[in-house]
Protein backbone atom coordinates (compact mmCIF):
# COMPACT_ATOMS: atom_id res chain seq x y z
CA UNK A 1 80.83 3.52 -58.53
CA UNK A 2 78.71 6.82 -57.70
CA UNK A 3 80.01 10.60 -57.23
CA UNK A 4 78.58 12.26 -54.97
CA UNK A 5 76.68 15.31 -56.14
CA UNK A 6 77.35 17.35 -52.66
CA UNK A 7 80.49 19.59 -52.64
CA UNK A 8 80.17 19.46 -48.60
CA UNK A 9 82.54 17.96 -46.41
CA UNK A 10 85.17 17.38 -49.28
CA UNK A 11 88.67 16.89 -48.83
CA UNK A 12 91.16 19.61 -48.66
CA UNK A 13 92.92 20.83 -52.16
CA UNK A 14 95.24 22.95 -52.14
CA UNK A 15 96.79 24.40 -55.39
CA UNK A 16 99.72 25.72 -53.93
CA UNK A 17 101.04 22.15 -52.83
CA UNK A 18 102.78 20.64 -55.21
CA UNK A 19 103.66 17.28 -53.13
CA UNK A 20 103.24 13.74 -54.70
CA UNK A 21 99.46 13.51 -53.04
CA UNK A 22 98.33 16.29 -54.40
CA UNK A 23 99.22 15.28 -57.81
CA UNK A 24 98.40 11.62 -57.75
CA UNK A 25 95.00 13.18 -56.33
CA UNK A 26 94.96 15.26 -59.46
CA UNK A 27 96.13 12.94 -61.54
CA UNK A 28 93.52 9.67 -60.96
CA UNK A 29 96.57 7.83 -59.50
CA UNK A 30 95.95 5.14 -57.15
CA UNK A 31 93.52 6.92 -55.70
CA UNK A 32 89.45 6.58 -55.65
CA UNK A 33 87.57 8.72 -58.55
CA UNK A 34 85.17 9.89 -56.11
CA UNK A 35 87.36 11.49 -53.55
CA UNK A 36 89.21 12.87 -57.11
CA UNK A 37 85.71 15.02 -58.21
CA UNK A 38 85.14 15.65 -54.78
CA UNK A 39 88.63 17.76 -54.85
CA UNK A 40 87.56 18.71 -58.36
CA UNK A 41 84.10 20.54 -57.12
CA UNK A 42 86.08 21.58 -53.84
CA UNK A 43 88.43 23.66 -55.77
CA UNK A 44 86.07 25.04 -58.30
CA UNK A 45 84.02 26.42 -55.82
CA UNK A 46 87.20 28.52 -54.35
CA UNK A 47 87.86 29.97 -57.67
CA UNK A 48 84.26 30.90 -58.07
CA UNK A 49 84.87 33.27 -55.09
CA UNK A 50 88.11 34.20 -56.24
CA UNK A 51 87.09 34.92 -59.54
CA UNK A 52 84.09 37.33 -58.08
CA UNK A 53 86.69 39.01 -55.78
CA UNK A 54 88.80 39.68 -58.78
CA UNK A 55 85.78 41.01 -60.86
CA UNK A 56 84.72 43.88 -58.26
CA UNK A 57 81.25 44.09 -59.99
CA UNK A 58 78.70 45.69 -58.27
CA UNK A 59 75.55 45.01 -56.44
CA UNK A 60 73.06 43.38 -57.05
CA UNK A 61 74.91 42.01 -60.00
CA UNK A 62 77.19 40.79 -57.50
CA UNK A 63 74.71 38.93 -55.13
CA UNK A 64 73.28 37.76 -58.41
CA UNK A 65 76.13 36.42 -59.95
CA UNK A 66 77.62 34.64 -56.63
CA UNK A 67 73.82 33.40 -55.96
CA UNK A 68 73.38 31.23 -59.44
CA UNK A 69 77.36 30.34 -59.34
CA UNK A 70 77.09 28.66 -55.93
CA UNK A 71 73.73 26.64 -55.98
CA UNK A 72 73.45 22.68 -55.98
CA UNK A 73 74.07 22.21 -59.68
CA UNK A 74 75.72 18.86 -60.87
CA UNK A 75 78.92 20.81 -62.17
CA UNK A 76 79.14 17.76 -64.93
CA UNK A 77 81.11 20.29 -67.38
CA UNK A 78 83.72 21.24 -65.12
CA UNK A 79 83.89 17.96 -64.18
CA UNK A 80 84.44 16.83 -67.53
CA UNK A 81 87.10 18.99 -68.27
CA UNK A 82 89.27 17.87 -65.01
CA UNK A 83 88.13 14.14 -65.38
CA UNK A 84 89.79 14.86 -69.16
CA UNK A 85 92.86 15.87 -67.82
CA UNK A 86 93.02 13.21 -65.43
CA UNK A 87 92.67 10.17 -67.66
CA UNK A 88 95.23 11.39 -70.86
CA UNK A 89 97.12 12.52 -68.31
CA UNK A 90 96.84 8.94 -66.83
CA UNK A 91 97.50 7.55 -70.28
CA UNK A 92 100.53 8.92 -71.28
CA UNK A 93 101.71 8.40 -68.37
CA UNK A 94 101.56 4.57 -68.39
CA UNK A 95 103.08 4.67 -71.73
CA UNK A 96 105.74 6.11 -70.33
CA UNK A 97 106.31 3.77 -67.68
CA UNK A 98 105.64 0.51 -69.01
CA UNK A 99 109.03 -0.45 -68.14
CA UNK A 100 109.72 1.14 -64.86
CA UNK A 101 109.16 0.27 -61.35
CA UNK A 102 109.16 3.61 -59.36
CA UNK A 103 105.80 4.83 -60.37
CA UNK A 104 106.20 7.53 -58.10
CA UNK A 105 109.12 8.66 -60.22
CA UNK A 106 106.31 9.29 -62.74
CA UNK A 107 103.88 10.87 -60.34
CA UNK A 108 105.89 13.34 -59.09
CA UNK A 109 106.97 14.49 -62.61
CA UNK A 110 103.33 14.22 -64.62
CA UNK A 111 102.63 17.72 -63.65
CA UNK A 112 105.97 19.65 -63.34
CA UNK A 113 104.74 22.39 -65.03
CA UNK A 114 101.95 23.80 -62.92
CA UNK A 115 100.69 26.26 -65.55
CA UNK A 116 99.01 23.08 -67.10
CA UNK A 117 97.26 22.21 -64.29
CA UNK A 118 96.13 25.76 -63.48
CA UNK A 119 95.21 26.34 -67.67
CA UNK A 120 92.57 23.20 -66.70
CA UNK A 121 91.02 25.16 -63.68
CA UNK A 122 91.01 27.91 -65.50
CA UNK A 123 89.03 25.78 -68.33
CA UNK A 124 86.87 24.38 -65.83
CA UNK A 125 85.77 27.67 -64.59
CA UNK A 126 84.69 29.11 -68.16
CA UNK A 127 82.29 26.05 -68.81
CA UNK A 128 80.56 26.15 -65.77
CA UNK A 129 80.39 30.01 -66.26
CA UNK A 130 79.12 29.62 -69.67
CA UNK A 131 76.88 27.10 -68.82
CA UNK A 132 75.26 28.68 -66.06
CA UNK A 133 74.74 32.24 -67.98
CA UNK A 134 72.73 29.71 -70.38
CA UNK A 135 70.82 28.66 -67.06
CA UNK A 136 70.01 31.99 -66.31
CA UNK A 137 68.68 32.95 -69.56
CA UNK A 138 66.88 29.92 -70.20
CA UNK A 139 64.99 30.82 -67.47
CA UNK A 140 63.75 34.15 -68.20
CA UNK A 141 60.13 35.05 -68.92
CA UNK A 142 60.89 35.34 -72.35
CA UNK A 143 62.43 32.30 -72.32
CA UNK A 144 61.45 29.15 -70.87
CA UNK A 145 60.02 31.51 -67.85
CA UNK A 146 60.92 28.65 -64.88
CA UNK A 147 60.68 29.78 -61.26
CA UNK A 148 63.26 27.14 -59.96
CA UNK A 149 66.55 25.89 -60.81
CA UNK A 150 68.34 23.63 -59.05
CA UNK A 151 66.71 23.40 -56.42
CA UNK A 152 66.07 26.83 -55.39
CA UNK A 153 64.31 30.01 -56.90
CA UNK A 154 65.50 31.65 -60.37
CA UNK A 155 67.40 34.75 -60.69
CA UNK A 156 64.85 36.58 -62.25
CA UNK A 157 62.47 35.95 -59.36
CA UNK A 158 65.12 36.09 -56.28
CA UNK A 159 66.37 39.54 -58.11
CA UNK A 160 64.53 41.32 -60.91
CA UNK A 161 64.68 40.51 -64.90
CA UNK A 162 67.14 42.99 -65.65
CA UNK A 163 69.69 41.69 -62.84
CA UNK A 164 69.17 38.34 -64.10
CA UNK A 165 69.62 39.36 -67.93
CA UNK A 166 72.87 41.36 -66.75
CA UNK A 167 73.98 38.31 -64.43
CA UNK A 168 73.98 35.72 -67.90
CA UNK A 169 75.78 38.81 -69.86
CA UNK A 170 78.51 38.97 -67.55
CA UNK A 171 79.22 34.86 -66.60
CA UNK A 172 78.98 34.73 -70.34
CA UNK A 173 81.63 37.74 -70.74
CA UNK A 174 84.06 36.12 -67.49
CA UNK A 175 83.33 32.59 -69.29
CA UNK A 176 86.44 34.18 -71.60
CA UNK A 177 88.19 36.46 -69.61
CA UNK A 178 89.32 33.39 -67.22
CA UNK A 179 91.29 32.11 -70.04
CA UNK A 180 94.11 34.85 -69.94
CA UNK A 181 93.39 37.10 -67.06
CA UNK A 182 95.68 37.58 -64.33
CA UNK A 183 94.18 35.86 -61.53
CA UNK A 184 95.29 35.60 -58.04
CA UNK A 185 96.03 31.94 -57.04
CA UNK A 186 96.68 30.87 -60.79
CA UNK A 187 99.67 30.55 -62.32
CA UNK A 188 100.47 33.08 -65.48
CA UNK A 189 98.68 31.51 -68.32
CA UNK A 190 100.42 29.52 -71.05
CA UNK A 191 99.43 31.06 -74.57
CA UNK A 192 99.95 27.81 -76.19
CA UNK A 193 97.36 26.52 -74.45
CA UNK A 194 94.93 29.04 -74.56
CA UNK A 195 95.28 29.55 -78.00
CA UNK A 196 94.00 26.17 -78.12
CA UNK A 197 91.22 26.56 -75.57
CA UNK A 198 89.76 29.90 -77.53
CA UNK A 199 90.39 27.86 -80.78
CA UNK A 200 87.85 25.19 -79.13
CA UNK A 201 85.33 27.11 -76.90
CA UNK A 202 84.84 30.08 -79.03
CA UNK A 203 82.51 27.91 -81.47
CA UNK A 204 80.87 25.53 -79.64
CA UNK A 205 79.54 28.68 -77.17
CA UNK A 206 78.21 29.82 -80.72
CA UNK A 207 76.57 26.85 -81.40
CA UNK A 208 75.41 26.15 -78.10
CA UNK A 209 73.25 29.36 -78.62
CA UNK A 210 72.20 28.46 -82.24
CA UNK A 211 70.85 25.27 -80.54
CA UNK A 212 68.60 26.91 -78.37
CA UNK A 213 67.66 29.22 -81.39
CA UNK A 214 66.53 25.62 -82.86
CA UNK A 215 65.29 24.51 -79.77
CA UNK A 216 63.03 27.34 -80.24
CA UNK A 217 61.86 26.71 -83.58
CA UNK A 218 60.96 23.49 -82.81
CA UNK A 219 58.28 23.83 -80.55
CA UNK A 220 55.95 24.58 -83.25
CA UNK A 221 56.94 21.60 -85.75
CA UNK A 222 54.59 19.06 -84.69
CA UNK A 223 56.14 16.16 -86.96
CA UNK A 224 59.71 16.69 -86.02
CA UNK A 225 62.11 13.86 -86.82
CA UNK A 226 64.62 12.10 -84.90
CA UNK A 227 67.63 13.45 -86.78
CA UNK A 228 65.87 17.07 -86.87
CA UNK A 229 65.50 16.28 -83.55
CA UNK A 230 69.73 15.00 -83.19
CA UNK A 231 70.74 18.33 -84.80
CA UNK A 232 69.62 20.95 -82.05
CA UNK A 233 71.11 18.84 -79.08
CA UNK A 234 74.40 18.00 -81.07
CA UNK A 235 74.61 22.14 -80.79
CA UNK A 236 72.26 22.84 -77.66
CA UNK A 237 73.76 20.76 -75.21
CA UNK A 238 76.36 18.89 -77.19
CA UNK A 239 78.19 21.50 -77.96
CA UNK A 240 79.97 22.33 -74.61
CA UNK A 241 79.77 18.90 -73.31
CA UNK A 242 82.92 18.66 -76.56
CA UNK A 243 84.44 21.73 -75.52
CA UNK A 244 84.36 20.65 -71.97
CA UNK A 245 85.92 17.16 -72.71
CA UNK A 246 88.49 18.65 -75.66
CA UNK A 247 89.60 21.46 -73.54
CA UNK A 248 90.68 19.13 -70.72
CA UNK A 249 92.41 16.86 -72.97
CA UNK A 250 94.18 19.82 -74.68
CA UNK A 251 95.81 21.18 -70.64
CA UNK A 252 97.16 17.58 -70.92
CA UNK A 253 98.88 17.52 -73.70
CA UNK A 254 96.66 14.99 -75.55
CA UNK A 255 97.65 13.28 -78.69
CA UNK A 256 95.53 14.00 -81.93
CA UNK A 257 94.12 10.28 -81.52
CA UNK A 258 93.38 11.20 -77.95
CA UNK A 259 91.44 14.21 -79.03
CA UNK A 260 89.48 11.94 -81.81
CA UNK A 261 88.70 9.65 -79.39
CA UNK A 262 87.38 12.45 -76.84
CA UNK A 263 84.89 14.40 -79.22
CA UNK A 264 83.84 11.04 -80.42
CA UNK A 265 83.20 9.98 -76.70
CA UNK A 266 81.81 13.77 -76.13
CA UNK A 267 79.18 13.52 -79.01
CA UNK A 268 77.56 10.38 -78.07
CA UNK A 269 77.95 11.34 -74.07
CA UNK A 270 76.10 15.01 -74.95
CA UNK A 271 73.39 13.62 -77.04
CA UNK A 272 72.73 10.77 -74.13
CA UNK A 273 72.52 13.29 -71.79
CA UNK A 274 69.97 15.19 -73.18
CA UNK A 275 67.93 11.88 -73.78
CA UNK A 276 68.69 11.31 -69.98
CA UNK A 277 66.85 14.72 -69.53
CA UNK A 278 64.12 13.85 -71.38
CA UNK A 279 63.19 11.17 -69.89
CA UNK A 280 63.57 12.52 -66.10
CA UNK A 281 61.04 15.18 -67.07
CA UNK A 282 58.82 12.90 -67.43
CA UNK A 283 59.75 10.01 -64.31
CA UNK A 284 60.92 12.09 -61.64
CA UNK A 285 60.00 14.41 -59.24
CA UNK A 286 60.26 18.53 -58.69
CA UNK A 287 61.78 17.68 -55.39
CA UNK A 288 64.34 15.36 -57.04
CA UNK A 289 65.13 17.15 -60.26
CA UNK A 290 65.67 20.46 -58.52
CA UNK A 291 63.62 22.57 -61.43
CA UNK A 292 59.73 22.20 -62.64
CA UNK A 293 59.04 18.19 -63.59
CA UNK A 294 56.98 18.14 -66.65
CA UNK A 295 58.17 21.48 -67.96
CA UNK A 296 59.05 20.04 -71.75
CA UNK A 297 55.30 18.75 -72.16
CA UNK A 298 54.02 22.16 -70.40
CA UNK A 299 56.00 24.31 -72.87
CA UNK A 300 55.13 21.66 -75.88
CA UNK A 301 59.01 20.85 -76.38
CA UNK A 302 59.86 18.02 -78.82
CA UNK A 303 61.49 15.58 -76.92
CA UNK A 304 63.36 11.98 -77.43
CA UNK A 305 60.37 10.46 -75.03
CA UNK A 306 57.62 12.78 -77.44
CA UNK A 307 58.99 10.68 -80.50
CA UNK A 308 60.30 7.14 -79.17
CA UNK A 309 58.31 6.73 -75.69
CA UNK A 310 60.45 5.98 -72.46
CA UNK A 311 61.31 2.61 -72.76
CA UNK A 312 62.87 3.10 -76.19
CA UNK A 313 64.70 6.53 -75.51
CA UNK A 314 66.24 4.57 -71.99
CA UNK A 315 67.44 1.72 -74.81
CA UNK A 316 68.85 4.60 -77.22
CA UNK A 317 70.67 6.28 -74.18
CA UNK A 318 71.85 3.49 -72.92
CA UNK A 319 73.83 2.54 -76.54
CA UNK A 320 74.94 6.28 -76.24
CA UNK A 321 77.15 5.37 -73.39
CA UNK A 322 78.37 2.61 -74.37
CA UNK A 323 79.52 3.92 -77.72
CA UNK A 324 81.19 6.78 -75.30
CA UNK A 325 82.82 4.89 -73.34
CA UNK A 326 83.78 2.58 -75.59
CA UNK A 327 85.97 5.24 -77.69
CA UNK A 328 88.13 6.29 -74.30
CA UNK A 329 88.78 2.82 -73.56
CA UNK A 330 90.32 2.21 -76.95
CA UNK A 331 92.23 4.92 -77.19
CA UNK A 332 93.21 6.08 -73.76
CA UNK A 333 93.81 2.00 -72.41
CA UNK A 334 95.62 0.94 -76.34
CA UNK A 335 93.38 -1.70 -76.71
CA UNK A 336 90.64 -3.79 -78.66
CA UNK A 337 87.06 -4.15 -76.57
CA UNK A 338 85.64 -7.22 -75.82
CA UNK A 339 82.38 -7.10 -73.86
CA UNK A 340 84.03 -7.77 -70.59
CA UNK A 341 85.96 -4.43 -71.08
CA UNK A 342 82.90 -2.46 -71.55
CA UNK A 343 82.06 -3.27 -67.55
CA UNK A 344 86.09 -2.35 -66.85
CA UNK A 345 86.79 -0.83 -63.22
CA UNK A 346 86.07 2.76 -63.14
CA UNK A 347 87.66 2.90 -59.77
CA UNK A 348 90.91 4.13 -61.33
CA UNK A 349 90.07 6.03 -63.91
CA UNK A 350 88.83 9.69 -63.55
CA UNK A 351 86.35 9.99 -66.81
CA UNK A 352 85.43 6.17 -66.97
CA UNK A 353 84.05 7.21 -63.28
CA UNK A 354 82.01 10.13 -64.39
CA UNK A 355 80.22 8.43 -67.49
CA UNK A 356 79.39 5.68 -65.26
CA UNK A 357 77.55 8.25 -62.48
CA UNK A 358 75.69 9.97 -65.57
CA UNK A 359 74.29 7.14 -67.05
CA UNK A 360 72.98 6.42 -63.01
CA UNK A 361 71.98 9.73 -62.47
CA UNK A 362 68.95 10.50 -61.06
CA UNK A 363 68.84 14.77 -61.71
C-alpha cells in the first residue's frame, strides 16, 4: 500500500456534503486509504487559502506565508491527525455494530455532528502551520542556514530574513487561532473539544522548541549517547507527531485506552521518523529529498547513523514501527497480535495505511 505524496489530480471533497460517500470517504469505510489522504491533502490545501483570505495580512508576508504553506511537503502531521480520526472513528464504530446488518445505518450516523469533523480540519491545519513556521526558522542563517526546502528555495532567500522570521511568527501565531476562530466554511467550534486540543498542543509546541534548543546543544558534545540522543527527538520531532495523532483521536471521541494506545503508537512512530531522517541524509539524493543531502554531517549534527551506522539505525527503525503499529492494532482492532497480524491489510484502515507509507518512504 503507498500514498501518494502529490496533492494533484485528487478527488473532489466537499465539506458541505454531508451524503453517505462523503462520510464513508471520511470515515476509512469501505473505501481505499489512498484515495482517503488524497481527500485529506485535497481539503487541507483549500483551507490553507481560506485561512490566508481570512487573515488579510499584508504583503510580502502574505506571498511569504502562502509560498512555504503550499510547497511539496509530505503533510505527514495533518495527515496524522485525519488518519486518527478515521481509524477510532472506525473502531467505535464496529463496536457498535457488531450485531447489525445495515452498516450504512452506521455510516450515515458516525458523523452527525459536523462540528467534529470540522474541529479535526481545524486540528489538521494548526500542525501543519506549526510545523511549517518550525521549517521556516530552521532554515534561517542563524539557524541551520539551508537554501532549499522541499524542493524549492527557502523563504529567507525567495524573500528577505525579516519576511521569513515574520512568516514563522505568524503560522506559529494562526497555528492557535484556527482552533476557535470564526472561519468561513467551518462549522462554529465545539469548546469541549478545543479545550482538549489547547490542553494537548499547547505543550508539545513548547517542547518541540526546547528540542531544537537541545538539538542545538548537541552539536558540540562529541560523545553523545543514544538516550541523550532519544531525549531531543522525543521533544524535537516527537513532540507534534503526539499532538498530531492525540488531537485526531480526541475530534473522535476516543476512549482513554484509545488515547494510551495512540501516544504510545505516536512515540515510537516520532522517534522512527527521525531515525528515517537520519539515515536519508546520508542515502539519498538532493533531487529526491527535496532539501540539502548531507546537511547533518555538514553542520556536525549527532545523528542515529553518527552513533549506530546505517544498517543498525534501519534495524532500530524498523522495531520502531512495529512497536507503533502494534499498539493501534491492539487497541483500535480488540485483539491479541500474533505475527501474522503485524502484516494485517492496511487497505481499510486509515492510520495502519499511513505508518505503512512512512516506514517506505523515500523523502
Amino acid at each position: 500500500m503507498t500514498v501518494s505524496s502529490s496533492s494533484t489530480s485528487t478527488p473532489s471533497f466537499t465539506p458541505a456534503s454531508l451524503g453517505p460517500s462523503r462520510i464513508m470517504s471520511f470515515a476509512g469505510f469501505n473505501n481505499n486509504t489512498e484515495q482517503f489522504h488524497s481527500a485529506v491533502r485535497a481539503q487541507l490545501a483549500r483551507d490553507i487559502e481560506m485561512l490566508f483570505a481570512y487573515a488579510e495580512l499584508p504583503s510580502p508576508l502574505l506571498d511569504a506565508c502562502r509560498y512555504v504553506m503550499t510547497g511539496q511537503g509530505k503533510l505527514v502531521r495533518p495527515l496524522l491527525v485525519a488518519s486518527a480520526f478515521a481509524s477510532v472513528n472506525q473502531s467505535n464504530a464496529n463496536d457498535d455494530v457488531v450485531n447489525s446488518t445495515n452498516e450504512n445505518d452506521n455510516l450515515e450516523s458516525l458523523l452527525e455532528n459536523d462540528s467534529d469533523y470540522d474541529m479535526c480540519r481545524r486540528a489538521a491545519l494548526a500542525v501543519e502551520l506549526l510545523h511549517t513556521y518550525s521549517l521556516v526558522h530552521d532554515d534561517l542563517p542563524c539557524m541551520d542556514d539551508d537554501e532549499l526546502r522541499r524542493g524549492q528555495p527557502t523563504a529567507h532567500i525567495v524573500f528577505t530574513e525579516a519576511t521569513a522570521l515574520l512568516a514563522g511568527d505568524v503560522l506559529q501565531t494562526l497555528a492557535f487561532e484556527v482552533l476557535t476562530a470564526e472561519l468561513p466554511t467551518f462549522a462554529p467550534f465545539d469548546s469541549a473539544i478545543a479545550s482538549q486540543l489547547f490542553a494537548v498542543f499547547t505543550p508539545r509546541a513548547r517542547r518541540m522548541v526546547a528540542g531544537q534548543m537541545l538539538d542545538l546543544n548537541a552539536e558540540a558534545s562529541t560523545n553523545i549517547t543514544q538516550s541523550e540522543l532519544e531525549a531531543i527527538h522525543r521533544d524535537k520531532t516527537g513532540a507534534l507527531i503526539e499532538a498530531a495523532m492525540l488531537m485526531g483521536g480526541i475530534c473522535a471521541g476516543a476512549t482513554a485506552p484509545q488515547r494510551i494506545a495512540l501516544q504510545d503508537c505516536a512515540q515510537h512512530i516520532g522517534l522512527a521518523f527521525q531515525v528515517q531522517d537520519d539515515i536519508l541524509d546520508v542515502t539519498t539524493s538532493t533531487d529526491t529529498l527535496g532539501k540539502p543531502a548531507g546537511s547533518d554531517e555538514k553542520l556536525d549534527k549527532s545523528t542515529y547513523v553518527k552513533l549506530m551506522g546505517v544498517e543498525q539505525a534501519t534495524r532500530y527503525a524498523q522495531s520502531l514501527f512495529n512497536d507503533g503499529r502494534a499498539a493501534i492494532i491492539r487497541e483500535l482492532s480488540g485483539r491479541d497480535l500474533n505475527n501474522r497480524e503485524l502484516n494485517i491489510s492496511k487497505d481499510n484502515d486509515a492510520l495502519l495505511a499511513l505508518i505503512e507509507w512512512l516506514w517506505s518512504r523515500k523523502k
